[in-house]
Protein backbone atom coordinates (compact mmCIF):
# COMPACT_ATOMS: atom_id res chain seq x y z
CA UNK A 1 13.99 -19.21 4.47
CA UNK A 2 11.61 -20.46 1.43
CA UNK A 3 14.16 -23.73 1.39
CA UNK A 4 13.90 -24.65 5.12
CA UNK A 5 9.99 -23.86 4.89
CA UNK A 6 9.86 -25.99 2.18
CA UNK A 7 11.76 -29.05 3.66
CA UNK A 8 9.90 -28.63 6.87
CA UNK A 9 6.56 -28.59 4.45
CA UNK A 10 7.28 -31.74 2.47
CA UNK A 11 9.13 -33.93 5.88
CA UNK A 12 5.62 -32.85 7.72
CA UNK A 13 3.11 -32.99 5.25
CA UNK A 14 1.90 -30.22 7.26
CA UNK A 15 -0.64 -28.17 5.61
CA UNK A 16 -0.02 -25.05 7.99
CA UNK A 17 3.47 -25.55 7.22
CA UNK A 18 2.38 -25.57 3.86
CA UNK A 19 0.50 -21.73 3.67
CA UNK A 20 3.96 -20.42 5.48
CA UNK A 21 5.96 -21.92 2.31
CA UNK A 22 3.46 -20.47 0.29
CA UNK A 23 3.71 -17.02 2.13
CA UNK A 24 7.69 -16.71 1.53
CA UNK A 25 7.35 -17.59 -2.06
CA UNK A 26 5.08 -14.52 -2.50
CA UNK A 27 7.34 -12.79 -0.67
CA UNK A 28 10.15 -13.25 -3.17
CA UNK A 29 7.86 -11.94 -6.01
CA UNK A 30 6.45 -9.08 -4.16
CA UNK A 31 9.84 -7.35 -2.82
CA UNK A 32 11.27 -7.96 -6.72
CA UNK A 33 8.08 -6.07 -7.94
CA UNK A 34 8.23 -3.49 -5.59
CA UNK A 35 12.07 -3.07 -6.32
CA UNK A 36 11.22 -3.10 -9.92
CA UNK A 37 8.87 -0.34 -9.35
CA UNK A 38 10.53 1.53 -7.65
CA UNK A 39 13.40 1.82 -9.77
CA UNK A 40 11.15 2.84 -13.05
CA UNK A 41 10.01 5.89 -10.98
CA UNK A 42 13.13 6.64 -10.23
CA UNK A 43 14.37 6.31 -13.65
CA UNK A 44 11.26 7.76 -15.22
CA UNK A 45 11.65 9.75 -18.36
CA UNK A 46 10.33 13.02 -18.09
CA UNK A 47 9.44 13.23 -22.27
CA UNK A 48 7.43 9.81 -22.04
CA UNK A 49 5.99 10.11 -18.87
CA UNK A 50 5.23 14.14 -18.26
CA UNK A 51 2.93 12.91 -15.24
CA UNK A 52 5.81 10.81 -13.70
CA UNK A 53 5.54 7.30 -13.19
CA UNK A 54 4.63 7.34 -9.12
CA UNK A 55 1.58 5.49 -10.11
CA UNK A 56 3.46 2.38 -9.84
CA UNK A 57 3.41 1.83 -6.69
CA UNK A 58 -0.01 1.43 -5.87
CA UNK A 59 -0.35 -0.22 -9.28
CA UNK A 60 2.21 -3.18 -7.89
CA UNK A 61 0.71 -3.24 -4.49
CA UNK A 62 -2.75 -4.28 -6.40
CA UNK A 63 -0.99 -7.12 -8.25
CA UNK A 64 0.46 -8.29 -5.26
CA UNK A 65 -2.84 -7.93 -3.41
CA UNK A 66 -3.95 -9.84 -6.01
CA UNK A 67 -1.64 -12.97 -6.17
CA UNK A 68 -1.58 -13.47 -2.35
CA UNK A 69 -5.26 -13.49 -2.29
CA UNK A 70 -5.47 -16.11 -4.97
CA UNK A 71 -3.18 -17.96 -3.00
CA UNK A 72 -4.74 -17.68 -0.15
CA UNK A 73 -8.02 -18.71 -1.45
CA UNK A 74 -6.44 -21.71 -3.20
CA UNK A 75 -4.75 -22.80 0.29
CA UNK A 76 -7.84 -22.32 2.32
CA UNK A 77 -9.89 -24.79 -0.10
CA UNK A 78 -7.34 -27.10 0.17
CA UNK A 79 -7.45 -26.89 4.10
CA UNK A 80 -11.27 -27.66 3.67
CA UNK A 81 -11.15 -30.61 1.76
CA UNK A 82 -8.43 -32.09 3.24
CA UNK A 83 -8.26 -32.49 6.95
CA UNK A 84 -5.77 -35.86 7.49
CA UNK A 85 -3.31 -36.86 10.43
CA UNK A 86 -0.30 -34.54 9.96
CA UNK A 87 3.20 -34.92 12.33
CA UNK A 88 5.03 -31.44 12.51
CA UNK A 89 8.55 -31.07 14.53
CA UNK A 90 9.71 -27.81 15.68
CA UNK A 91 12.55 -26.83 14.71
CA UNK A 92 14.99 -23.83 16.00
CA UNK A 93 15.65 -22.42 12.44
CA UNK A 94 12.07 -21.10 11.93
CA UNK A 95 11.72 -20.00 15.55
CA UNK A 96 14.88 -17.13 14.60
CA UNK A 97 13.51 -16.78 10.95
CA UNK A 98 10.29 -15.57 12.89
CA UNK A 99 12.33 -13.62 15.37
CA UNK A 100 14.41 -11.89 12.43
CA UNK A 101 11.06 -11.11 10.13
CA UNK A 102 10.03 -9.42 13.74
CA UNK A 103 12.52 -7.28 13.66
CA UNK A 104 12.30 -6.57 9.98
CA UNK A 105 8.30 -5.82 10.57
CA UNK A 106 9.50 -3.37 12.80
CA UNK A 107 12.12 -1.88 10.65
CA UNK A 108 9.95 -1.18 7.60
CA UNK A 109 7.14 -0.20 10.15
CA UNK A 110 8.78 2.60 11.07
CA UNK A 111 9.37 3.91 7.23
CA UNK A 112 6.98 6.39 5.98
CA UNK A 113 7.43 5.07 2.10
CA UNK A 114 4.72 3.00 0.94
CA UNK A 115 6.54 0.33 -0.12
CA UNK A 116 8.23 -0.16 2.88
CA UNK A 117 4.43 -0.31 4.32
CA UNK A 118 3.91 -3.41 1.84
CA UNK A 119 7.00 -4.60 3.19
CA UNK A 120 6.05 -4.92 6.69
CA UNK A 121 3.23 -6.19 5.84
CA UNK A 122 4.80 -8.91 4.30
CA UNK A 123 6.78 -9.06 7.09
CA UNK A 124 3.93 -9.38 9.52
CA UNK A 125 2.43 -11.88 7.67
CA UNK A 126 5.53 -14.31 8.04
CA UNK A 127 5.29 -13.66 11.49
CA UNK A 128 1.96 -14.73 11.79
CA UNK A 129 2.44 -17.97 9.93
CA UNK A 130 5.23 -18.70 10.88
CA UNK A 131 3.73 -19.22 14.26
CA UNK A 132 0.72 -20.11 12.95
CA UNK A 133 2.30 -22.59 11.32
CA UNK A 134 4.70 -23.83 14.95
CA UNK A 135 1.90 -23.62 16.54
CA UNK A 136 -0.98 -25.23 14.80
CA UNK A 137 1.49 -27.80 13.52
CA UNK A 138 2.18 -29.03 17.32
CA UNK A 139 -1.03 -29.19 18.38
CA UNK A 140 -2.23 -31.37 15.62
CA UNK A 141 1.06 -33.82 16.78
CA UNK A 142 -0.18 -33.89 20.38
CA UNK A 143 -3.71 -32.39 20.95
CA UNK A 144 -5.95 -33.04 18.02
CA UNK A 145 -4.94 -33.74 14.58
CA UNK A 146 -7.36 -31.80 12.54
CA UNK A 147 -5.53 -28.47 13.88
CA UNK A 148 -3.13 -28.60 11.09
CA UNK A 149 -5.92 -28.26 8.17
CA UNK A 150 -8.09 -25.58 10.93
CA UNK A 151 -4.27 -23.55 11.04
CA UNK A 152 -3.95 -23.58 7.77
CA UNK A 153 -7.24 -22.14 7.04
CA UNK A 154 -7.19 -19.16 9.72
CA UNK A 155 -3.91 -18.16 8.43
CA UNK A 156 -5.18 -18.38 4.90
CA UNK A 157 -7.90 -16.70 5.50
CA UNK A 158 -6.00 -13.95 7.94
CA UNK A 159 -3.62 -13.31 4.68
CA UNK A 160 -6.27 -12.88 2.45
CA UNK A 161 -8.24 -10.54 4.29
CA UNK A 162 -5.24 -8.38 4.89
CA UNK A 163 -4.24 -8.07 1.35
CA UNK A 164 -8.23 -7.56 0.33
CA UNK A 165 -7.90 -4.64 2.20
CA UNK A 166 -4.76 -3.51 1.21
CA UNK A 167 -5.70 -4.16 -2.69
CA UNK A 168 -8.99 -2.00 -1.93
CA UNK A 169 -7.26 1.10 -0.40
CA UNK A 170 -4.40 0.91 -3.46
CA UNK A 171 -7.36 1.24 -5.79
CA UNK A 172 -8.82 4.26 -4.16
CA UNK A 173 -5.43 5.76 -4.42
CA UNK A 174 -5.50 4.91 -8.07
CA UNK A 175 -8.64 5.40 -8.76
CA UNK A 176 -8.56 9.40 -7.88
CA UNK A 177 -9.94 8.84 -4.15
CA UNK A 178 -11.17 12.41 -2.61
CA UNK A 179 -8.59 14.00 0.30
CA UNK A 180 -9.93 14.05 3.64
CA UNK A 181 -11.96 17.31 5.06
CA UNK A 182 -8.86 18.40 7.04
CA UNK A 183 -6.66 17.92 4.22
CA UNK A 184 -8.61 19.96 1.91
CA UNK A 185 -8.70 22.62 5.09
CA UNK A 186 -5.04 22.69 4.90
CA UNK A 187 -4.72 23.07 0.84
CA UNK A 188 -7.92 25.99 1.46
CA UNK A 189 -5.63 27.78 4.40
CA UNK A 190 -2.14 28.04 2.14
CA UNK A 191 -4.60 29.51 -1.12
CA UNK A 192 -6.64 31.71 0.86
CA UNK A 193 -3.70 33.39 2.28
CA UNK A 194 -1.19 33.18 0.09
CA UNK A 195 -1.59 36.98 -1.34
CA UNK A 196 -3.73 39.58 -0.25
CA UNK A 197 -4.84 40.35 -3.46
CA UNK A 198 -6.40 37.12 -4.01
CA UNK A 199 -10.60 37.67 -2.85
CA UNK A 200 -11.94 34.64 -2.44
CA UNK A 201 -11.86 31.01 -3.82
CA UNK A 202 -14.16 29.75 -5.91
CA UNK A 203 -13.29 26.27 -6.08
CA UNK A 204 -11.00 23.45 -4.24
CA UNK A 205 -10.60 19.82 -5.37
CA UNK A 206 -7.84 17.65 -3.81
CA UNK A 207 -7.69 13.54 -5.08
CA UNK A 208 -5.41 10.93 -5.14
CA UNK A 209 -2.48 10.92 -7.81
CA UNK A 210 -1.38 7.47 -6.66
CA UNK A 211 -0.08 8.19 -3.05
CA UNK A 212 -0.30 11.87 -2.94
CA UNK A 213 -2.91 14.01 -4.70
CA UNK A 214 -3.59 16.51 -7.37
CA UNK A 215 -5.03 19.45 -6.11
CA UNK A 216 -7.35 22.19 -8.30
CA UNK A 217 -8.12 26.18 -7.09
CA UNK A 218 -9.99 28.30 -8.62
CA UNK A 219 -8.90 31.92 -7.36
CA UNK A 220 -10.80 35.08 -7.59
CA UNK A 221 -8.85 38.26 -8.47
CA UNK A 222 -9.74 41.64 -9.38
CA UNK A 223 -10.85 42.44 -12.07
CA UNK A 224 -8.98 45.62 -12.89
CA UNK A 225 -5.48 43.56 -12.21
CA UNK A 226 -3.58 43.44 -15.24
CA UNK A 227 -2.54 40.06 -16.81
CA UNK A 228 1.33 40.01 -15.65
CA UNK A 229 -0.10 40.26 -12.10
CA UNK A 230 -2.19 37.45 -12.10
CA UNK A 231 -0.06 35.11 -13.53
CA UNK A 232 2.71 35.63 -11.32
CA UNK A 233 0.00 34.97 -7.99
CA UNK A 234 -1.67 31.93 -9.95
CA UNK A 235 1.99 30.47 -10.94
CA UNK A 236 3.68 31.11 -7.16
CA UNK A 237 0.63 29.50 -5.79
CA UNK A 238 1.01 26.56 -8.12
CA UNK A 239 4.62 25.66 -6.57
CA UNK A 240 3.64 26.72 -3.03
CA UNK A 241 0.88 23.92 -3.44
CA UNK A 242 3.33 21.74 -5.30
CA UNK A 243 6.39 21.99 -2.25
CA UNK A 244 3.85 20.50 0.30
CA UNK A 245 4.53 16.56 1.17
CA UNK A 246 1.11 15.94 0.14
CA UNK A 247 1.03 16.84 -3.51
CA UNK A 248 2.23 15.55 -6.41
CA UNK A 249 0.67 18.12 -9.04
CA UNK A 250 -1.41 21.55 -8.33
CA UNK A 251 -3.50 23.35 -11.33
CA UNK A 252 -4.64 27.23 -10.50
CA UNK A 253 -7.18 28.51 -12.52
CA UNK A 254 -8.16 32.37 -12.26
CA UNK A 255 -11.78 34.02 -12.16
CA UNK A 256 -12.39 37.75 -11.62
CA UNK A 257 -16.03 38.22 -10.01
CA UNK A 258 -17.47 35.07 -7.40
CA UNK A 259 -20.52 35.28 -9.86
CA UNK A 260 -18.53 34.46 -13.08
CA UNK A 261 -19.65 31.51 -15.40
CA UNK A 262 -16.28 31.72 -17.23
């Protein structure tokens, strides 16, 4: 795909032609970083990395975010300061290309995994310049010739706002990002009544841990309940917490009076 982009690119002089070519050779970095991720949290050594390593994956989702928006930026100032008469033929090998990264879109879409959400967004993308770049690149042969440079720049500037986004939700994940209310409801619910002895909570956090979150209770026992007791409530809770989807590590601290300061 990168090869016929790239012949189409330098036959046309096409600068829309031009941001597609520049899309698929991201694309080839991003799926080997995400693979590369991927496999080092699979592979993760438990005595080196007692957190796990699932941090990764927003971590290489940033750097990607990163080096398509440079890109982008870099192709859009181009467009801008170079608006010429471009020729671009059609061809039927990038109409299936398009048709096939469609389907792929779809494919990865459909995946709850994270980076198979990066995936079809990379996907997407070479949908949209692909045609973008079909498109744009016919119009500036028959209708008006400064549609190549204009095509160039809205799908430039379509990638880049895409992966700005992306790149700022990854950081929230990595940058311990609060769970929503309902979430929080849902931790609250499984505490609350997970043994009748347990009178109240005194405290609930839930934050991101990458993609799924860390979650901290503060339980209120009685005070009269011996030591062997509490620990086996505050340690079953833990791994009731810790078997949800949503939650990568739980803490549970124990108090034995609402009005405590310990």
């Amino acid at each position: 795909m990168l090869l016929s982009k790239s012949v189409a690119a330098y036959l046309t002089r096409s600068l829309a032609v031009l941001t597609s070519v520049m899309d698929s050779f991201v694309d080839l970095i991003s799926g080997a970083l995400l693979w590369w991720s991927g496999r080092a949290i699979r592979r993760g050594d438990p005595y080196k990395y007692p957190g796990g390593r699932s941090r990764l994956e927003p971590f290489s989702i940033v750097i990607l975010s990163v080096i398509m928006s440079i890109c982008s930026l870099a192709m859009v100032r181009e467009s801008i300061e170079t608006i010429v008469d471009r020729y671009y033929e059609s061809t039927i090998e990038t109409q299936n290309l398009t048709v096939i990264k469609l389907i792929l879109f779809a494919v990865c879409r459909a995946s709850p995994s994270p980076v198979a959400r990066t995936l079809a967004q990379d996907h997407r993308n070479d949908v949209v310049s692909n045609s973008g770049a079909l498109g744009f690149g016919l119009l500036a042969a028959y209708v008006w010739k400064y549609f190549d440079a204009t095509g160039a720049l809205v799908i430039c500037a379509y990638i880049f706002g895409t992966w700005f986004v992306t790149g700022y939700e990854q950081m929230l994940l990595l940058t311990g990002y609060t769970a929503n209310p309902d979430l929080i409801k849902k931790f609250l619910f499984v505490a609350v009544n997970h043994d009748k002895s347990i009178q109240g909570i005194k405290t609930i956090r839930a934050f991101h841990f990458g993609n799924e979150f860390l979650v901290e209770v503060e339980i209120i026992l009685p005070d009269k309940m011996t030591i062997d007791e509490a620990h086996v409530i505050s340690v079953t809770l833990q791994k009731k917490l810790e078997n949800l989807d949503e939650v990568e590590r739980a803490f549970v601290q124990i108090d034995y009076e609402s009005n405590s300061n310990q």
